[in-house]
C-alpha atoms as a PDB file:
ATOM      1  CA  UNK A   1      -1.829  -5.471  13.048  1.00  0.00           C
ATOM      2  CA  UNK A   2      -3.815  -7.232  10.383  1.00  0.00           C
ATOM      3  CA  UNK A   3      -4.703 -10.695   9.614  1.00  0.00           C
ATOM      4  CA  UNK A   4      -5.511 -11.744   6.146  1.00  0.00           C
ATOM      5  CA  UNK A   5      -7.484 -14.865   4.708  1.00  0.00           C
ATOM      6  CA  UNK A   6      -8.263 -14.501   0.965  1.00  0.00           C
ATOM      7  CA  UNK A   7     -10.825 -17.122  -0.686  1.00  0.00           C
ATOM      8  CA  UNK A   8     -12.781 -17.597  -4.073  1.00  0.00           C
ATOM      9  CA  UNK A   9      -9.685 -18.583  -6.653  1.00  0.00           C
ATOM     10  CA  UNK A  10     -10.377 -21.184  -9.017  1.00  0.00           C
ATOM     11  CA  UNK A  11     -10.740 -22.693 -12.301  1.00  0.00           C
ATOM     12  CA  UNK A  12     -12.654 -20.929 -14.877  1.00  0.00           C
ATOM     13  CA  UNK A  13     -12.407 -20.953 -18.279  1.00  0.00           C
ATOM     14  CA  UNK A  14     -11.366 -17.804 -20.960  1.00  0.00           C
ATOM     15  CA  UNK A  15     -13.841 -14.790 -20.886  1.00  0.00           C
ATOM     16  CA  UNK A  16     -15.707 -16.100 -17.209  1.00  0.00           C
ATOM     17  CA  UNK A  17     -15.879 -14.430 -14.120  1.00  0.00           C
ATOM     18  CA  UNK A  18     -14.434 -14.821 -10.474  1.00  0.00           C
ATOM     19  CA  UNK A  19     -15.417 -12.932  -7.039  1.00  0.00           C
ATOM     20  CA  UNK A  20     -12.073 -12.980  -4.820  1.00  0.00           C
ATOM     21  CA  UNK A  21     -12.512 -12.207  -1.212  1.00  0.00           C
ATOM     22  CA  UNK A  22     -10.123 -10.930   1.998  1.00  0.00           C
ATOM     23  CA  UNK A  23     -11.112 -11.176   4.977  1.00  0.00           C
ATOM     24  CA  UNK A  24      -9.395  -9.179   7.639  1.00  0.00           C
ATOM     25  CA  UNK A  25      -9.153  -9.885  11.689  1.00  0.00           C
ATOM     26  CA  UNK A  26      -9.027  -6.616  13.934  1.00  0.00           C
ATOM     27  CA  UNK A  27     -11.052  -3.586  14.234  1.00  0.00           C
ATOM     28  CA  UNK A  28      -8.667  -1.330  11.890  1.00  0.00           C
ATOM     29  CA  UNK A  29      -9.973  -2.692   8.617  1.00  0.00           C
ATOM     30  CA  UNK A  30     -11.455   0.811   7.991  1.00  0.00           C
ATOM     31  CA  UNK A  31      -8.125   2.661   8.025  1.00  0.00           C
ATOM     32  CA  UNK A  32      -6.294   0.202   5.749  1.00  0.00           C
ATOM     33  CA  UNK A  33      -5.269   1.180   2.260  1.00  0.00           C
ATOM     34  CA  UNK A  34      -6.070  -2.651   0.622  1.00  0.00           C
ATOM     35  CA  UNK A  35      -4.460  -4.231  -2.399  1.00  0.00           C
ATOM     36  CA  UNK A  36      -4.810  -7.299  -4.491  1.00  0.00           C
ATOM     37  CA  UNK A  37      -1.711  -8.068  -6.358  1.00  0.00           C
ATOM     38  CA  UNK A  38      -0.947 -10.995  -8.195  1.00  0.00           C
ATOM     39  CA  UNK A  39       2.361 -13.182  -9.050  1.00  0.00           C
ATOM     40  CA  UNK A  40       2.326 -15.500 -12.665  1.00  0.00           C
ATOM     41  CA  UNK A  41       4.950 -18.112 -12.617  1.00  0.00           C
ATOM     42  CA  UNK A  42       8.356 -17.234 -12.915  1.00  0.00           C
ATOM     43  CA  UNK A  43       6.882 -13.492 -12.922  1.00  0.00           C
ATOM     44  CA  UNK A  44       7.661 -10.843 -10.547  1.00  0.00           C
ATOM     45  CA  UNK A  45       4.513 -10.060  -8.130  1.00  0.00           C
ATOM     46  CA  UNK A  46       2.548  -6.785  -9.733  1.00  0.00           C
ATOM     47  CA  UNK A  47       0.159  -4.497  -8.217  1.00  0.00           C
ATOM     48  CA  UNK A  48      -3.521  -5.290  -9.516  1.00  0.00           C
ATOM     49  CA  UNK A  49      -5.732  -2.857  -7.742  1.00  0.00           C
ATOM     50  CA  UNK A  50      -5.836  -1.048  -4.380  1.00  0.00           C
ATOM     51  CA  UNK A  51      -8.638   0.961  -2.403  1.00  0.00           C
ATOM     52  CA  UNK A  52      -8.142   3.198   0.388  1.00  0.00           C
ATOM     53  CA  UNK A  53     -10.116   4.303   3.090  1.00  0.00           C
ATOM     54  CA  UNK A  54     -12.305   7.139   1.171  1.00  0.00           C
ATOM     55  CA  UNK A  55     -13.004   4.262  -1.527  1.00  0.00           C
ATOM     56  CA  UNK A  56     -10.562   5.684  -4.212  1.00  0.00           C
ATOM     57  CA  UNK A  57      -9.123   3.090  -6.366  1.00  0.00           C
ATOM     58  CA  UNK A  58      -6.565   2.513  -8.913  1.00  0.00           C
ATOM     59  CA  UNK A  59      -5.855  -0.098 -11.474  1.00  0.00           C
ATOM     60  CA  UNK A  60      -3.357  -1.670 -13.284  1.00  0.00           C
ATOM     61  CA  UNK A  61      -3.463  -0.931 -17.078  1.00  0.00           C
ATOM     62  CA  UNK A  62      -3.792  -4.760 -17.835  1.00  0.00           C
ATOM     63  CA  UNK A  63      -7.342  -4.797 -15.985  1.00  0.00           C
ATOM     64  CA  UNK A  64      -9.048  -1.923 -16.340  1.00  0.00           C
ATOM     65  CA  UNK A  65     -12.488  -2.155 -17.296  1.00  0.00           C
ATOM     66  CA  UNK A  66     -12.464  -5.905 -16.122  1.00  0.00           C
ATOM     67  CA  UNK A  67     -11.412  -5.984 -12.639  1.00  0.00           C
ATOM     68  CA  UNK A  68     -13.078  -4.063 -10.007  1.00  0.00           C
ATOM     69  CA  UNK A  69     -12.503  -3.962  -6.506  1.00  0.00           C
ATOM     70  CA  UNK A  70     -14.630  -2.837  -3.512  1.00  0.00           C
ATOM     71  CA  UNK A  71     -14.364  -3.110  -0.051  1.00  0.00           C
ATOM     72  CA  UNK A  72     -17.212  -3.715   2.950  1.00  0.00           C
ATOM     73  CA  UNK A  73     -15.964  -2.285   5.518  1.00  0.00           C
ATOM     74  CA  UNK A  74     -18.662  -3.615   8.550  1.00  0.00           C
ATOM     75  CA  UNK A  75     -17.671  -7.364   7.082  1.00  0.00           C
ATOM     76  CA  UNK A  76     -13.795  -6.148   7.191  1.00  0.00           C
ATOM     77  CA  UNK A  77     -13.545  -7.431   3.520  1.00  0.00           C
ATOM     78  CA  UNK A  78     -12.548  -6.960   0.429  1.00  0.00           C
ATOM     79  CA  UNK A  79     -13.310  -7.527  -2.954  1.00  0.00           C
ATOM     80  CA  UNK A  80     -12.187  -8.305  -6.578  1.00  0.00           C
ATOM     81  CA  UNK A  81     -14.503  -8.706  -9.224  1.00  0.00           C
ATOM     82  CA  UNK A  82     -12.265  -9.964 -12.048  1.00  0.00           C
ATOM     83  CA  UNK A  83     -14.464 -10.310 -15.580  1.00  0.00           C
ATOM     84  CA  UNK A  84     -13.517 -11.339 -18.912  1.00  0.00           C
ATOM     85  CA  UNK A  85     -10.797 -12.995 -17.363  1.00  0.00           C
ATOM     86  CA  UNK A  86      -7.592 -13.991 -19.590  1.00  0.00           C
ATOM     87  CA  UNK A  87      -4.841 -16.548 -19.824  1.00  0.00           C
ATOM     88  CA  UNK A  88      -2.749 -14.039 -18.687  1.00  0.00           C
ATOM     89  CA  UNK A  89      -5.099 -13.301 -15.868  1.00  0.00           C
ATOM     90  CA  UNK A  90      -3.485 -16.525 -14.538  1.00  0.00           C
ATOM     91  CA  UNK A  91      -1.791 -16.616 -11.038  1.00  0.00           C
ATOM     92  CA  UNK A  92      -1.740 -16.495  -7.336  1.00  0.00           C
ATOM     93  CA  UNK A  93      -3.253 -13.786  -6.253  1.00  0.00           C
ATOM     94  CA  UNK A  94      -2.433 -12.313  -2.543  1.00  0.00           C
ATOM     95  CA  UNK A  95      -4.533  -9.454  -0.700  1.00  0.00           C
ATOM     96  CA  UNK A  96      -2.242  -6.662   1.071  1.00  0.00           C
ATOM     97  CA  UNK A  97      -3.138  -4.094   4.024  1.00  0.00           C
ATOM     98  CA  UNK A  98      -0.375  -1.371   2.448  1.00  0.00           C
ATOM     99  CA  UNK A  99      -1.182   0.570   5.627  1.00  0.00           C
ATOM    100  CA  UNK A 100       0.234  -2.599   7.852  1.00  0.00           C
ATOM    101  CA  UNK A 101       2.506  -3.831   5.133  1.00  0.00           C
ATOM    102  CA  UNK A 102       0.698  -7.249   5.562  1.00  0.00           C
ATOM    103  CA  UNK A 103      -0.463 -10.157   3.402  1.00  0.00           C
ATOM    104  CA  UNK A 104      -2.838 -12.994   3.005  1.00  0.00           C
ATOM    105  CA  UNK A 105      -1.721 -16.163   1.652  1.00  0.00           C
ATOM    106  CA  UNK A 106      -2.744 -16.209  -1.760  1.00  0.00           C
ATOM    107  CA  UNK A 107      -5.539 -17.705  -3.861  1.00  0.00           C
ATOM    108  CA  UNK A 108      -4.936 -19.628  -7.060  1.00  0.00           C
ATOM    109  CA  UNK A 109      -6.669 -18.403 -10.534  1.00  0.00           C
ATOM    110  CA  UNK A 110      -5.819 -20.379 -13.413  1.00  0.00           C
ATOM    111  CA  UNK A 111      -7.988 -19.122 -16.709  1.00  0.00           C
ATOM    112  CA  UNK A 112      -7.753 -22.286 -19.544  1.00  0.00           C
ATOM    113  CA  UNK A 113      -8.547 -20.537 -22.766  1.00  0.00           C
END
């Protein structure tokens, strides 16, 4: 079981930067698989990036080369570093433990261009 508080969405305008952060409760953090995925109005949700225990990750085609994720595993968090953001970067984005099938409750990003 996993607990999951995401923070740092936000306003920022076309080509800026944003640090989103998930926090997770419980003393597995270290054997969870983590994802960030994202959902755009009227849009179905989409895998962004994930990170599993050995620090592997994988991207979505859309943000590669600006988004990179990370994970701390002593502060049970993790990261995404989203640069050069886009309109189209705009939406709520949610953190998932895949290994717990769990989620946070999302954090707003809206990009103005």
């Amino acid at each position: 079981q996993v607990h999951l508080v995401e923070s740092g969405g936000g306003l920022v305008q076309a080509g800026g930067s944003l640090r989103l952060s998930c926090v997770a409760s419980g003393s597995t953090f270290s054997i969870n698989t983590m994802a960030w995925y994202r959902q755009a109005p009227g849009k179905q949700r989409e895998l962004v990036a994930y990170i599993n225990i050995g620090g592997s990750t994988n991207y979505a085609d859309s943000v590669k080369g600006r988004f990179t994720i990370s994970r701390d595993n002593p502060k049970n968090t993790v990261y995404l570093q989203m640069n050069n953001l886009k309109s189209e970067d705009t939406a709520v984005y949610y953190c998932k433990s895949m290994t717990f099938d769990h989620w946070g409750q999302g954090t707003q990003v809206t990009v103005s261009s």
